[in-house]
Protein backbone atom coordinates (compact mmCIF):
# COMPACT_ATOMS: atom_id res chain seq x y z
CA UNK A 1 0.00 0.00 0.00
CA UNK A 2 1.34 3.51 -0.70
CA UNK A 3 2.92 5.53 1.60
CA UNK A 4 0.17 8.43 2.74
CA UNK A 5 2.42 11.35 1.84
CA UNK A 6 2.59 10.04 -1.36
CA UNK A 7 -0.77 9.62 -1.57
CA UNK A 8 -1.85 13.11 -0.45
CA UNK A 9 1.09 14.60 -2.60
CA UNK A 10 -0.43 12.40 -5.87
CA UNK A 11 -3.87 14.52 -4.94
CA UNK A 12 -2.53 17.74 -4.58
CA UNK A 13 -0.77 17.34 -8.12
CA UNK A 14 -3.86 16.19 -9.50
CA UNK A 15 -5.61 19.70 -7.72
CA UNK A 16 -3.08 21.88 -9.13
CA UNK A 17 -3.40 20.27 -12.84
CA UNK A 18 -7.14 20.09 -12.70
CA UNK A 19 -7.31 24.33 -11.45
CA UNK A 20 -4.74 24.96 -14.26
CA UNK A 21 -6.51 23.51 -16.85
CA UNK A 22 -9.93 25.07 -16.29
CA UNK A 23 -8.41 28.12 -15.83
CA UNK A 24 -6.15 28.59 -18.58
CA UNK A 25 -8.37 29.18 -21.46
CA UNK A 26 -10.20 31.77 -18.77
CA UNK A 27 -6.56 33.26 -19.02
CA UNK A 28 -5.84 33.44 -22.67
CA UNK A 29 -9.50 34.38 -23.58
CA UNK A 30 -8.59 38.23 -21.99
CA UNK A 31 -6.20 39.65 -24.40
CA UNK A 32 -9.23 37.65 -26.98
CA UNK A 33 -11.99 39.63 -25.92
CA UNK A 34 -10.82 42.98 -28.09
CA UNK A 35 -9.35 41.31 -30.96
CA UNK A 36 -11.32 42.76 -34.01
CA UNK A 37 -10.36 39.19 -35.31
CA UNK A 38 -12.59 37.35 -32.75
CA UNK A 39 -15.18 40.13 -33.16
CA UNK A 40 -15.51 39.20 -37.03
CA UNK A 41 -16.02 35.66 -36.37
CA UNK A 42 -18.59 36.16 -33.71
CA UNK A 43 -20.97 37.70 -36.07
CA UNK A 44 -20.70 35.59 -38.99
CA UNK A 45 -19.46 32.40 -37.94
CA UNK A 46 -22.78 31.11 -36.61
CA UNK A 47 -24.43 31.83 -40.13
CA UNK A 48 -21.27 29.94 -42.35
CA UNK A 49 -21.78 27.00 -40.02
CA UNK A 50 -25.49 26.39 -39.97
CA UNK A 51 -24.97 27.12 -44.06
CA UNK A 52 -22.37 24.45 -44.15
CA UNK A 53 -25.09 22.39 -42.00
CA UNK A 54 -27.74 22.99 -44.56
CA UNK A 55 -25.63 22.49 -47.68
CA UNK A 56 -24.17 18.90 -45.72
CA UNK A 57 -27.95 17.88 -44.42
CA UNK A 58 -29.64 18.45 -47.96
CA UNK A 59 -26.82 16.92 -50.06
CA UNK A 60 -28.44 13.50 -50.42
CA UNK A 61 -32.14 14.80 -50.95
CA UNK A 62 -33.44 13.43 -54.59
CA UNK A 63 -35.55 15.37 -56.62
CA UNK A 64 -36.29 12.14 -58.23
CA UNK A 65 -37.35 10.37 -55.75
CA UNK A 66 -41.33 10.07 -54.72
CA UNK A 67 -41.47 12.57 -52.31
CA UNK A 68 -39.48 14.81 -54.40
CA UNK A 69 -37.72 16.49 -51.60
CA UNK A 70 -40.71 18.14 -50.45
CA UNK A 71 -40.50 17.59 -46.42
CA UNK A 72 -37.20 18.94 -46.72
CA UNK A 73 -38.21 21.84 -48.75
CA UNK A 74 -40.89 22.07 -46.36
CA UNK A 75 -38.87 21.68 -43.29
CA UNK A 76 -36.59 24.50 -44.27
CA UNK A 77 -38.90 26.73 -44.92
CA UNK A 78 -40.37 26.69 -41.50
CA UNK A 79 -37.18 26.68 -39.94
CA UNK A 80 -36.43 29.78 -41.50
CA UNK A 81 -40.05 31.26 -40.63
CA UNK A 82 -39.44 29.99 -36.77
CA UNK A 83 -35.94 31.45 -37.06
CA UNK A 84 -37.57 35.11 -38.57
CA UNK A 85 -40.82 35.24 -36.39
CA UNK A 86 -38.63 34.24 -32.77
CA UNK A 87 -35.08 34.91 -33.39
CA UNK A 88 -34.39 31.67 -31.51
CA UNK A 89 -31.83 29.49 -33.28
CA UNK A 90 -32.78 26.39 -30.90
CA UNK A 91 -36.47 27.07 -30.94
CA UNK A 92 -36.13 27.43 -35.28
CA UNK A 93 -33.79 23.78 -35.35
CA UNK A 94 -36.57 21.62 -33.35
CA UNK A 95 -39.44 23.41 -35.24
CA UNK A 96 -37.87 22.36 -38.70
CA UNK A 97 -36.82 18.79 -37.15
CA UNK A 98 -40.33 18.02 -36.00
CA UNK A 99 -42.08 19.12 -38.85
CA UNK A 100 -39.71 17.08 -41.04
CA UNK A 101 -39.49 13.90 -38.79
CA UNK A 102 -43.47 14.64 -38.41
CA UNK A 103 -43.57 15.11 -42.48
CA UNK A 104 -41.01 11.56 -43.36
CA UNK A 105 -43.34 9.34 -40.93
CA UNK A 106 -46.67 10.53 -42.21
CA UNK A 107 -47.97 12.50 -45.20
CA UNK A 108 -44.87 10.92 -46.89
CA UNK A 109 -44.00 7.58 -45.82
């Protein structure tokens, strides 16, 4: 069995490491926070990723096929009416998801 001081000297190394690691990116955020860089991607970062979401979620939709990609068209539509009436990017996602999940298991299953 280990020797206590060891024991209480493995914890306290652990301590340190833990503290230092939650509160280094705390740390180099500051000098962040005024960077006209990080300002730029703050306002139009959200919109290229949910684009690049949209572009990588409708890439397999066939116009061909039966339903010819109407939920989705549908789907997308009301996410971007949610998203317009509310302003609410988590309230306009599960709006568009139900309505499509509701639209794939009924009208066009």
């Amino acid at each position: 069995m280990p020797d206590t001081s060891y024991i209480f000297a493995a914890v306290a190394v652990m301590a340190v490491v833990t503290f230092a690691l939650r509160a280094i990116p705390f740390a180099a955020l500051m000098p962040l926070r005024s960077s006209a860089l990080v300002g730029y991607l703050g306002v139009y970062m959200p919109a290229g990723v949910m684009l690049i979401l949209v572009m990588y979620s409708l890439k397999g939709v066939s116009i061909t096929a039966p339903s010819h990609g109407l939920p989705e068209l549908i789907a997308v539509c009301a996410t971007i009416a949610a998203h317009l009436w509310r302003k609410n990017a988590v309230l306009s996602i599960v709006v568009g998801t139900t309505i499509y999940v509701a639209l794939v298991n009924t009208v066009f299953a």
